[in-house]
PDB file of N, CA and C in Angstrom:
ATOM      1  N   UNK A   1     -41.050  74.226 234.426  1.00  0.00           N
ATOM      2  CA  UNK A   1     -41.516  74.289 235.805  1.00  0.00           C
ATOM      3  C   UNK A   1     -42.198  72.982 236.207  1.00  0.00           C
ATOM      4  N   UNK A   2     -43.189  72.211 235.114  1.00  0.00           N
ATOM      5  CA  UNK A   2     -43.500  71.220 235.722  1.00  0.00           C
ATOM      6  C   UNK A   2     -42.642  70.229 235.761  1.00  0.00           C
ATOM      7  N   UNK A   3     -41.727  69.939 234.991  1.00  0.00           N
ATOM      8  CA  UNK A   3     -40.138  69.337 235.381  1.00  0.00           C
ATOM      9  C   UNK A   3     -40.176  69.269 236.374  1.00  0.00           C
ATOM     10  N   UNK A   4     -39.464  70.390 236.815  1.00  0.00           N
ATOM     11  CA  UNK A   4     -38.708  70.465 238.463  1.00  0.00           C
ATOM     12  C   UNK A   4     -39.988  70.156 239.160  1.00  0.00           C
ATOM     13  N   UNK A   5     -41.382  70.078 239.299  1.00  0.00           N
ATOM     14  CA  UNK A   5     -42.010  69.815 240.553  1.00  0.00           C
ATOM     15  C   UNK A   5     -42.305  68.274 240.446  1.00  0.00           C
ATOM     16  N   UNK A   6     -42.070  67.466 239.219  1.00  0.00           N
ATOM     17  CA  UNK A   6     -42.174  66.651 239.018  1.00  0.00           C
ATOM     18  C   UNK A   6     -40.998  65.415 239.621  1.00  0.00           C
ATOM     19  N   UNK A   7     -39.755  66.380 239.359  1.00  0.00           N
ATOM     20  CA  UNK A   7     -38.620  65.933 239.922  1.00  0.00           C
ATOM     21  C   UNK A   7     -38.361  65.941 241.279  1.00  0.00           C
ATOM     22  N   UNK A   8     -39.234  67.065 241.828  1.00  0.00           N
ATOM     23  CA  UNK A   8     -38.937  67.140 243.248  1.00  0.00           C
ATOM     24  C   UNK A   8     -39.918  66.300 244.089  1.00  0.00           C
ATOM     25  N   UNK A   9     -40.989  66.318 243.593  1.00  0.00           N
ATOM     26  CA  UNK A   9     -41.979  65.001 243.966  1.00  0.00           C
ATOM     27  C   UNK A   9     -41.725  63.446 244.102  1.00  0.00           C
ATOM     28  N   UNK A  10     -40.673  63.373 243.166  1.00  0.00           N
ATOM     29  CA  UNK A  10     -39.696  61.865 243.136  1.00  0.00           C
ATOM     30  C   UNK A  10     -39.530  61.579 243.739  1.00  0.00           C
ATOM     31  N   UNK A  11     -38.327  62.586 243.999  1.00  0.00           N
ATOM     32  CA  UNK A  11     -37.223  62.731 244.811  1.00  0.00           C
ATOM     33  C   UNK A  11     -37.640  62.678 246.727  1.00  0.00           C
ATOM     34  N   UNK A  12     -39.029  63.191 246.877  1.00  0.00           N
ATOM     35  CA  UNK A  12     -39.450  62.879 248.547  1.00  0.00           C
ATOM     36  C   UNK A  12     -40.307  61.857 248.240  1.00  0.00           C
ATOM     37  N   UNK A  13     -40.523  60.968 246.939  1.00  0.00           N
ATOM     38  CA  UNK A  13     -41.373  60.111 247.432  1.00  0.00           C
ATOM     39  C   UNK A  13     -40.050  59.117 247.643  1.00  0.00           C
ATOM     40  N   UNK A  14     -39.316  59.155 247.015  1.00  0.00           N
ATOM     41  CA  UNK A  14     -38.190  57.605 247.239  1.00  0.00           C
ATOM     42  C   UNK A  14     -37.382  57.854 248.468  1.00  0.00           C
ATOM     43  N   UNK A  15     -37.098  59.305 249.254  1.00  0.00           N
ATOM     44  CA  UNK A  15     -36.885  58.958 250.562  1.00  0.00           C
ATOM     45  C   UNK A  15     -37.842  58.923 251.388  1.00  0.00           C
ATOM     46  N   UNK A  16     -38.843  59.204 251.192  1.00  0.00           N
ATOM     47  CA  UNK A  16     -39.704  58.450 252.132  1.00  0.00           C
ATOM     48  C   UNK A  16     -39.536  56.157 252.154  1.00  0.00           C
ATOM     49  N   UNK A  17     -39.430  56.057 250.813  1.00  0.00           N
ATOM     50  CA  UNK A  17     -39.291  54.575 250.868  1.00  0.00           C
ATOM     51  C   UNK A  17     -38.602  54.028 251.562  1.00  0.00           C
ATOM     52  N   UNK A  18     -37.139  55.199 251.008  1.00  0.00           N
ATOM     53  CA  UNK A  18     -35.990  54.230 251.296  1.00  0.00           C
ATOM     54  C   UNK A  18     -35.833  54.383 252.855  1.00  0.00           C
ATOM     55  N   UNK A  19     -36.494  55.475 254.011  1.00  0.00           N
ATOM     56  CA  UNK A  19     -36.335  55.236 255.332  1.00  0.00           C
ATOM     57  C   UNK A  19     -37.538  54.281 255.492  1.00  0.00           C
ATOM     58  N   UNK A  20     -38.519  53.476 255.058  1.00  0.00           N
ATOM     59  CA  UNK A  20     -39.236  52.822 255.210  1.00  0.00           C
ATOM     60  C   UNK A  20     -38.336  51.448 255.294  1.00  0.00           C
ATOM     61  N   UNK A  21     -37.514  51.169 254.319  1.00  0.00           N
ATOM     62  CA  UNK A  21     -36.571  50.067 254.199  1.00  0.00           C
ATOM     63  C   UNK A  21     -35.924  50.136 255.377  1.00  0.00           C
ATOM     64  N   UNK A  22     -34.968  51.143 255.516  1.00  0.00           N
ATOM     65  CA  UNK A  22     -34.110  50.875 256.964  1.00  0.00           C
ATOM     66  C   UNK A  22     -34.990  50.553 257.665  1.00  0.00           C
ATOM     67  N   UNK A  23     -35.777  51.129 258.636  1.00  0.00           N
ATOM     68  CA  UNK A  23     -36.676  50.521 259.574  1.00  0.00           C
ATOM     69  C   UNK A  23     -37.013  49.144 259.390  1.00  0.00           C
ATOM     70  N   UNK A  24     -37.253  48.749 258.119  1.00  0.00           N
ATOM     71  CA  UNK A  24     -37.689  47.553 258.398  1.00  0.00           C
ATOM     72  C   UNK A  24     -35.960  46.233 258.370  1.00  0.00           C
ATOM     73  N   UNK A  25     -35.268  46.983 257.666  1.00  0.00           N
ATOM     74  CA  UNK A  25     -34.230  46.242 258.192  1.00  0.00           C
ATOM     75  C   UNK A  25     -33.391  46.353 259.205  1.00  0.00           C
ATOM     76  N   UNK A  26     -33.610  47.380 260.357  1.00  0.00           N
ATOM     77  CA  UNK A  26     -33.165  47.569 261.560  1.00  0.00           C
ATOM     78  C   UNK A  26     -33.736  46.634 262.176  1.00  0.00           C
ATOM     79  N   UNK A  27     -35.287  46.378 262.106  1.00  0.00           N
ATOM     80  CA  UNK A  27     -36.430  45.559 262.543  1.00  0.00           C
ATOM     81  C   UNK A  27     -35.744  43.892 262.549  1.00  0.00           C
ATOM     82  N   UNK A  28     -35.421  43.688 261.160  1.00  0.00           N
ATOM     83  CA  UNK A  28     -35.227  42.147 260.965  1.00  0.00           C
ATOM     84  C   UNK A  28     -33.743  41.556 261.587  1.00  0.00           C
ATOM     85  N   UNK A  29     -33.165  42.785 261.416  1.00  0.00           N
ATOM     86  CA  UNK A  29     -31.637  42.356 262.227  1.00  0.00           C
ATOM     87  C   UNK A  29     -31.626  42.335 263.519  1.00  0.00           C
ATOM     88  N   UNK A  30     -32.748  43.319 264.251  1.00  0.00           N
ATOM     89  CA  UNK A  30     -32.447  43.478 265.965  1.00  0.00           C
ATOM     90  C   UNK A  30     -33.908  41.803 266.229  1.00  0.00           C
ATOM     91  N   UNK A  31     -34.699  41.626 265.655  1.00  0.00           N
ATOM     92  CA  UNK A  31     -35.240  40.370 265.574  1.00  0.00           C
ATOM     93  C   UNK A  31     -34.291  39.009 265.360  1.00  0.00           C
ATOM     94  N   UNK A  32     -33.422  38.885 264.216  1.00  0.00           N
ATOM     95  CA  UNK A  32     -32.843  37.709 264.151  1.00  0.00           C
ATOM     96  C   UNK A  32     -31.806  37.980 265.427  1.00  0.00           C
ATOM     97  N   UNK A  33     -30.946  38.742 266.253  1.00  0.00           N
ATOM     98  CA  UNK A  33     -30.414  38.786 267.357  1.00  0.00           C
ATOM     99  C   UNK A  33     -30.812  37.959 268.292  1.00  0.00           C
ATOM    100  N   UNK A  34     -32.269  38.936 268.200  1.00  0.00           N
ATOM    101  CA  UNK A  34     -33.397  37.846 269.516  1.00  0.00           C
ATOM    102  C   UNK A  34     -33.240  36.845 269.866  1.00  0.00           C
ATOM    103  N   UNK A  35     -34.168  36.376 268.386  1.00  0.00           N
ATOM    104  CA  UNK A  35     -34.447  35.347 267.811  1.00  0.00           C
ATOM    105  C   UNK A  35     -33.545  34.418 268.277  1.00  0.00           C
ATOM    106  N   UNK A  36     -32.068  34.352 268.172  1.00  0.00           N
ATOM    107  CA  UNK A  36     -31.189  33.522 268.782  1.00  0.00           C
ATOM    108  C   UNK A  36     -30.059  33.698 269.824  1.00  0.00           C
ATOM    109  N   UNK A  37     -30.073  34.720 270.670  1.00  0.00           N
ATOM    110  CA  UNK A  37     -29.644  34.569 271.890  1.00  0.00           C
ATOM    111  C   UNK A  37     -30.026  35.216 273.031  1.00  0.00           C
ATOM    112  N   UNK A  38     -31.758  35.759 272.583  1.00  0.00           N
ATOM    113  CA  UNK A  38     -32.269  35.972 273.903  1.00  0.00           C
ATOM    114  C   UNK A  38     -32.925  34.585 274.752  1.00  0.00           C
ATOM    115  N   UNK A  39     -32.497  34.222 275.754  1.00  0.00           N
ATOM    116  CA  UNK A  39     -33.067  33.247 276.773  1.00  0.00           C
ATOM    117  C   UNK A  39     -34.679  32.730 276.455  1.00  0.00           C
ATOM    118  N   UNK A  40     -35.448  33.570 276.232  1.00  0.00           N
ATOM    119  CA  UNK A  40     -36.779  33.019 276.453  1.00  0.00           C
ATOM    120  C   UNK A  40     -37.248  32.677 275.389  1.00  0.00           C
ATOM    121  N   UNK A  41     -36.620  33.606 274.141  1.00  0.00           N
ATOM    122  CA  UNK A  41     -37.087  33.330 272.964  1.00  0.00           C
ATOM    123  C   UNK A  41     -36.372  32.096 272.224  1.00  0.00           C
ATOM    124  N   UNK A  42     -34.767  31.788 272.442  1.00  0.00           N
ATOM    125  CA  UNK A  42     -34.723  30.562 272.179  1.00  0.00           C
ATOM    126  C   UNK A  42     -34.472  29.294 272.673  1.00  0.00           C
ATOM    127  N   UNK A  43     -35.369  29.338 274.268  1.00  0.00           N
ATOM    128  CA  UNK A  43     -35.732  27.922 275.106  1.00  0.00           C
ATOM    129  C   UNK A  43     -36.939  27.968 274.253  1.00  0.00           C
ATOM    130  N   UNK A  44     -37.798  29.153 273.667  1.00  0.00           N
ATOM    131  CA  UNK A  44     -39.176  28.588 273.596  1.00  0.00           C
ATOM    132  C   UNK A  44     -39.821  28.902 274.482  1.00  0.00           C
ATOM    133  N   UNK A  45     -40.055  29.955 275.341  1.00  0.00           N
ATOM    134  CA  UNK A  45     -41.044  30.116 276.020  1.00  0.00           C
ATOM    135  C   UNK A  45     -42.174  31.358 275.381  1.00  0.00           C
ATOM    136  N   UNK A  46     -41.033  32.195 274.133  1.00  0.00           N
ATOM    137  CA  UNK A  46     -41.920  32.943 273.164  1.00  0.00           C
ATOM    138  C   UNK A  46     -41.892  32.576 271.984  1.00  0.00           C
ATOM    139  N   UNK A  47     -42.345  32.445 270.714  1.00  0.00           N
ATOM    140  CA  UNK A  47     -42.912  31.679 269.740  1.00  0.00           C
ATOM    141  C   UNK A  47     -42.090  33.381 268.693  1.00  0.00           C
ATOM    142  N   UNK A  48     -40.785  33.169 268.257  1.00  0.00           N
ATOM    143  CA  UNK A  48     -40.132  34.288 267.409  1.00  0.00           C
ATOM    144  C   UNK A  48     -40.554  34.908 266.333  1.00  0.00           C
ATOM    145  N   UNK A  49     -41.577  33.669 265.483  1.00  0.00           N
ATOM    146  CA  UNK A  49     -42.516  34.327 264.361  1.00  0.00           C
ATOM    147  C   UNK A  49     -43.529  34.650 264.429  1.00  0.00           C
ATOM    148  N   UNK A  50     -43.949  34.660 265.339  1.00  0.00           N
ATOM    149  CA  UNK A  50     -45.306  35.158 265.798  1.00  0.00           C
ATOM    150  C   UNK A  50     -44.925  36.940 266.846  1.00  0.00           C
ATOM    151  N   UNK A  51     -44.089  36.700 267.392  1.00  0.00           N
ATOM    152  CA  UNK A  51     -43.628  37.637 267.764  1.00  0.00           C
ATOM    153  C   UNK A  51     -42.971  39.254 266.204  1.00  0.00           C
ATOM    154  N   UNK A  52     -42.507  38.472 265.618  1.00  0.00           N
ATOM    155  CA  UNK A  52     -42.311  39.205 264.298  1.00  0.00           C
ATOM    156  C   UNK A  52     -43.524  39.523 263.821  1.00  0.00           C
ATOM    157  N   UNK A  53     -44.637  38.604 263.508  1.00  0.00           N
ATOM    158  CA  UNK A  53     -45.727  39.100 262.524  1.00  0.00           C
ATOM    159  C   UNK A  53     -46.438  40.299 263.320  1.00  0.00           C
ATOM    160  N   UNK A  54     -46.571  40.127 264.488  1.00  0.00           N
ATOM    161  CA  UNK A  54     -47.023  41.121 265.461  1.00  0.00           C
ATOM    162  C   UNK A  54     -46.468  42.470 265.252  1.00  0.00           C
ATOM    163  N   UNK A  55     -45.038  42.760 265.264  1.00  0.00           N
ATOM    164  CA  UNK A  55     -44.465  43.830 265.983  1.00  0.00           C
ATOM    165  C   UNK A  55     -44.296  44.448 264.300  1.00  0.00           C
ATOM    166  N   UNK A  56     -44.122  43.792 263.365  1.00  0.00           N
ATOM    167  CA  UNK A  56     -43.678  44.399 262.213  1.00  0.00           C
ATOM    168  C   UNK A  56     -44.972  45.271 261.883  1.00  0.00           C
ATOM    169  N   UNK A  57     -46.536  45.235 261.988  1.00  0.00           N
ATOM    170  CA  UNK A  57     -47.066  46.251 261.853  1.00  0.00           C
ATOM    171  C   UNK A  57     -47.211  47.538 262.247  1.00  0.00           C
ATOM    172  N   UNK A  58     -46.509  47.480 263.391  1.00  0.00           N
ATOM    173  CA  UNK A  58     -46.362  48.720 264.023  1.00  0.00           C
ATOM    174  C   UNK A  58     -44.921  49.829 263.863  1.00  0.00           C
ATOM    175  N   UNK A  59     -44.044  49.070 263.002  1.00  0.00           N
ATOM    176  CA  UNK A  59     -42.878  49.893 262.248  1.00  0.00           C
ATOM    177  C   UNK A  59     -43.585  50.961 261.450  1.00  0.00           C
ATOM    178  N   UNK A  60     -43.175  52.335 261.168  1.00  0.00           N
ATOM    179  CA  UNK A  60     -43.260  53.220 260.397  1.00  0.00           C
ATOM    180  C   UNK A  60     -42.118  53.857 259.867  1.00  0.00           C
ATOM    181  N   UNK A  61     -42.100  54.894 258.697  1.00  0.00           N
ATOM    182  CA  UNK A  61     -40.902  55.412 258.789  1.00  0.00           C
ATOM    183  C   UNK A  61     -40.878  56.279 259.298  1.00  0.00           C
ATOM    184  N   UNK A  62     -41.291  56.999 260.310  1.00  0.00           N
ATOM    185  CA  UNK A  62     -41.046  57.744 261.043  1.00  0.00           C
ATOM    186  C   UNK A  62     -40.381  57.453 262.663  1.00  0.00           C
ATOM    187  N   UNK A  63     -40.053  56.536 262.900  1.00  0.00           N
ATOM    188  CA  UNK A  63     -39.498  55.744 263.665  1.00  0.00           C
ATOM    189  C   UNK A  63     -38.175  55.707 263.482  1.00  0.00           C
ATOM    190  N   UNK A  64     -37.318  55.819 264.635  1.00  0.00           N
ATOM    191  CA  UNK A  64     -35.818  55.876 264.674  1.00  0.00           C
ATOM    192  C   UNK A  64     -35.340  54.567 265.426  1.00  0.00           C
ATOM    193  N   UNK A  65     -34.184  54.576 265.203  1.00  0.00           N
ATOM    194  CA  UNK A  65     -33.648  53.059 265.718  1.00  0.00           C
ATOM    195  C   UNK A  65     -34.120  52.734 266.691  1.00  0.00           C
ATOM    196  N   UNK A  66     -34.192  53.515 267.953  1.00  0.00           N
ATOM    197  CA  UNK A  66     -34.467  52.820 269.297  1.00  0.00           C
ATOM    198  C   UNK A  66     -35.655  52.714 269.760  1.00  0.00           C
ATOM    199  N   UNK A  67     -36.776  53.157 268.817  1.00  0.00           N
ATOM    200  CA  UNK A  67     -38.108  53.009 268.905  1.00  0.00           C
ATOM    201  C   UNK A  67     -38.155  52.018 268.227  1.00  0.00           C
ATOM    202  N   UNK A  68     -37.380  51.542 267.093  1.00  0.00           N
ATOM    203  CA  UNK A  68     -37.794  49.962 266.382  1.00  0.00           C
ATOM    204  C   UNK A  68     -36.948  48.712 267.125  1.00  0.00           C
ATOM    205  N   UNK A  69     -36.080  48.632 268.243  1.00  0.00           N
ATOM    206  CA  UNK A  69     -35.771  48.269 269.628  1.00  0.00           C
ATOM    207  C   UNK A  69     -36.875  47.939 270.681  1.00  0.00           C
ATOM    208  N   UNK A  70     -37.364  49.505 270.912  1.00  0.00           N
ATOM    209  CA  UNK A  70     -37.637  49.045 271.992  1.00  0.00           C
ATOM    210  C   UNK A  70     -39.508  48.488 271.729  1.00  0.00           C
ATOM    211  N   UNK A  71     -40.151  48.801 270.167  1.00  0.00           N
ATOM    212  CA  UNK A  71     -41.466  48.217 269.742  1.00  0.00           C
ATOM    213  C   UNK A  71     -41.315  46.626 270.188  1.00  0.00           C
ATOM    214  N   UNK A  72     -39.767  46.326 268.959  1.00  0.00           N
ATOM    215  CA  UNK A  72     -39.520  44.708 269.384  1.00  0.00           C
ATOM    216  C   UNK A  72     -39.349  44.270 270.375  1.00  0.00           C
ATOM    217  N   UNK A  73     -38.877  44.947 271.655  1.00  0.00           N
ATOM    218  CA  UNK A  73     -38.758  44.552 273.188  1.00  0.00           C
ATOM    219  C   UNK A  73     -39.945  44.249 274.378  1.00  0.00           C
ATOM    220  N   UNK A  74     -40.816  45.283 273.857  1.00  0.00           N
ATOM    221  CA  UNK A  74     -41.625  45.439 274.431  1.00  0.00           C
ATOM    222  C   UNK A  74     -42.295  44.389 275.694  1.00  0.00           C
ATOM    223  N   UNK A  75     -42.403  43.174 274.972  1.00  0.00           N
ATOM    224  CA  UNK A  75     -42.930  42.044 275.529  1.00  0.00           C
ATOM    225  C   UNK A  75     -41.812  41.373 276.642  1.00  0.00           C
ATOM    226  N   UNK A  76     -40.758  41.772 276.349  1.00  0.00           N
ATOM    227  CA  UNK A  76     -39.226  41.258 277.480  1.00  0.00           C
ATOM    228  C   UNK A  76     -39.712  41.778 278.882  1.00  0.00           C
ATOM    229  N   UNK A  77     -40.041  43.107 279.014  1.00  0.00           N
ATOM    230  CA  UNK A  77     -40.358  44.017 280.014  1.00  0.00           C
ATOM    231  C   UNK A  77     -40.720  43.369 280.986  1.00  0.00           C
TER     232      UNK A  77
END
Protein backbone atom coordinates (compact mmCIF):
# COMPACT_ATOMS: atom_id res chain seq x y z
CA UNK A 1 0.00 0.00 0.00
CA UNK A 2 2.70 2.38 0.66
CA UNK A 3 4.02 1.49 -2.87
CA UNK A 4 1.11 2.53 -4.68
CA UNK A 5 0.74 5.93 -2.67
CA UNK A 6 4.18 6.44 -3.19
CA UNK A 7 3.81 5.80 -6.85
CA UNK A 8 0.89 7.80 -7.18
CA UNK A 9 2.49 10.80 -5.51
CA UNK A 10 5.21 10.67 -8.39
CA UNK A 11 3.24 10.32 -10.77
CA UNK A 12 1.13 14.03 -9.93
CA UNK A 13 4.20 15.47 -8.90
CA UNK A 14 5.95 15.09 -12.54
CA UNK A 15 2.73 16.25 -14.23
CA UNK A 16 2.50 18.97 -12.43
CA UNK A 17 6.28 19.76 -13.80
CA UNK A 18 5.93 18.71 -16.96
CA UNK A 19 2.74 21.34 -17.56
CA UNK A 20 5.05 23.79 -15.84
CA UNK A 21 7.54 23.17 -18.87
CA UNK A 22 4.96 23.66 -21.60
CA UNK A 23 3.96 26.94 -20.29
CA UNK A 24 7.13 28.01 -20.11
CA UNK A 25 7.90 26.90 -23.56
CA UNK A 26 4.71 28.22 -25.06
CA UNK A 27 6.07 31.46 -23.23
CA UNK A 28 9.58 31.42 -25.03
CA UNK A 29 8.26 30.58 -28.50
CA UNK A 30 5.21 33.15 -28.55
CA UNK A 31 8.22 35.69 -27.10
CA UNK A 32 10.91 34.84 -29.73
CA UNK A 33 7.86 35.54 -32.47
CA UNK A 34 7.64 38.98 -30.87
CA UNK A 35 10.76 39.45 -30.32
CA UNK A 36 11.25 39.54 -34.14
CA UNK A 37 8.38 40.59 -36.09
CA UNK A 38 6.35 42.60 -33.91
CA UNK A 39 6.87 46.43 -35.10
CA UNK A 40 7.66 48.03 -31.82
CA UNK A 41 9.54 45.46 -30.34
CA UNK A 42 11.94 45.15 -33.17
CA UNK A 43 12.38 49.07 -34.16
CA UNK A 44 13.15 49.23 -30.42
CA UNK A 45 10.69 51.13 -28.99
CA UNK A 46 10.27 48.04 -26.30
CA UNK A 47 13.44 46.61 -24.82
CA UNK A 48 12.47 42.32 -25.58
CA UNK A 49 14.54 41.17 -22.52
CA UNK A 50 13.32 43.11 -20.22
CA UNK A 51 9.99 42.55 -21.41
CA UNK A 52 10.69 38.62 -20.92
CA UNK A 53 12.22 38.96 -17.40
CA UNK A 54 9.00 40.72 -16.45
CA UNK A 55 6.26 38.58 -17.88
CA UNK A 56 7.99 35.16 -17.18
CA UNK A 57 7.12 35.56 -13.43
CA UNK A 58 3.78 35.61 -13.83
CA UNK A 59 3.54 32.10 -15.91
CA UNK A 60 2.06 29.28 -13.79
CA UNK A 61 1.03 25.92 -14.57
CA UNK A 62 -2.15 26.49 -14.30
CA UNK A 63 -2.32 28.68 -17.20
CA UNK A 64 -3.44 27.65 -20.70
CA UNK A 65 -2.08 28.80 -23.96
CA UNK A 66 -3.96 31.92 -24.44
CA UNK A 67 -3.47 33.24 -21.06
CA UNK A 68 0.43 32.74 -21.64
CA UNK A 69 -0.41 35.02 -25.05
CA UNK A 70 -2.24 37.24 -23.87
CA UNK A 71 0.20 37.78 -20.10
CA UNK A 72 2.97 38.34 -22.97
CA UNK A 73 0.72 40.86 -24.89
CA UNK A 74 -0.41 42.67 -22.44
CA UNK A 75 1.76 45.76 -22.86
CA UNK A 76 0.79 45.86 -27.01
CA UNK A 77 -2.79 46.88 -25.81
Amino acid sequence: MKKLILLFSVVLFQQNLFAQKDQYYNFMKTWNFIKYHHPDVAGGKIDADSLFLIKIKRINAKDDFNSVIGKLTQKFK
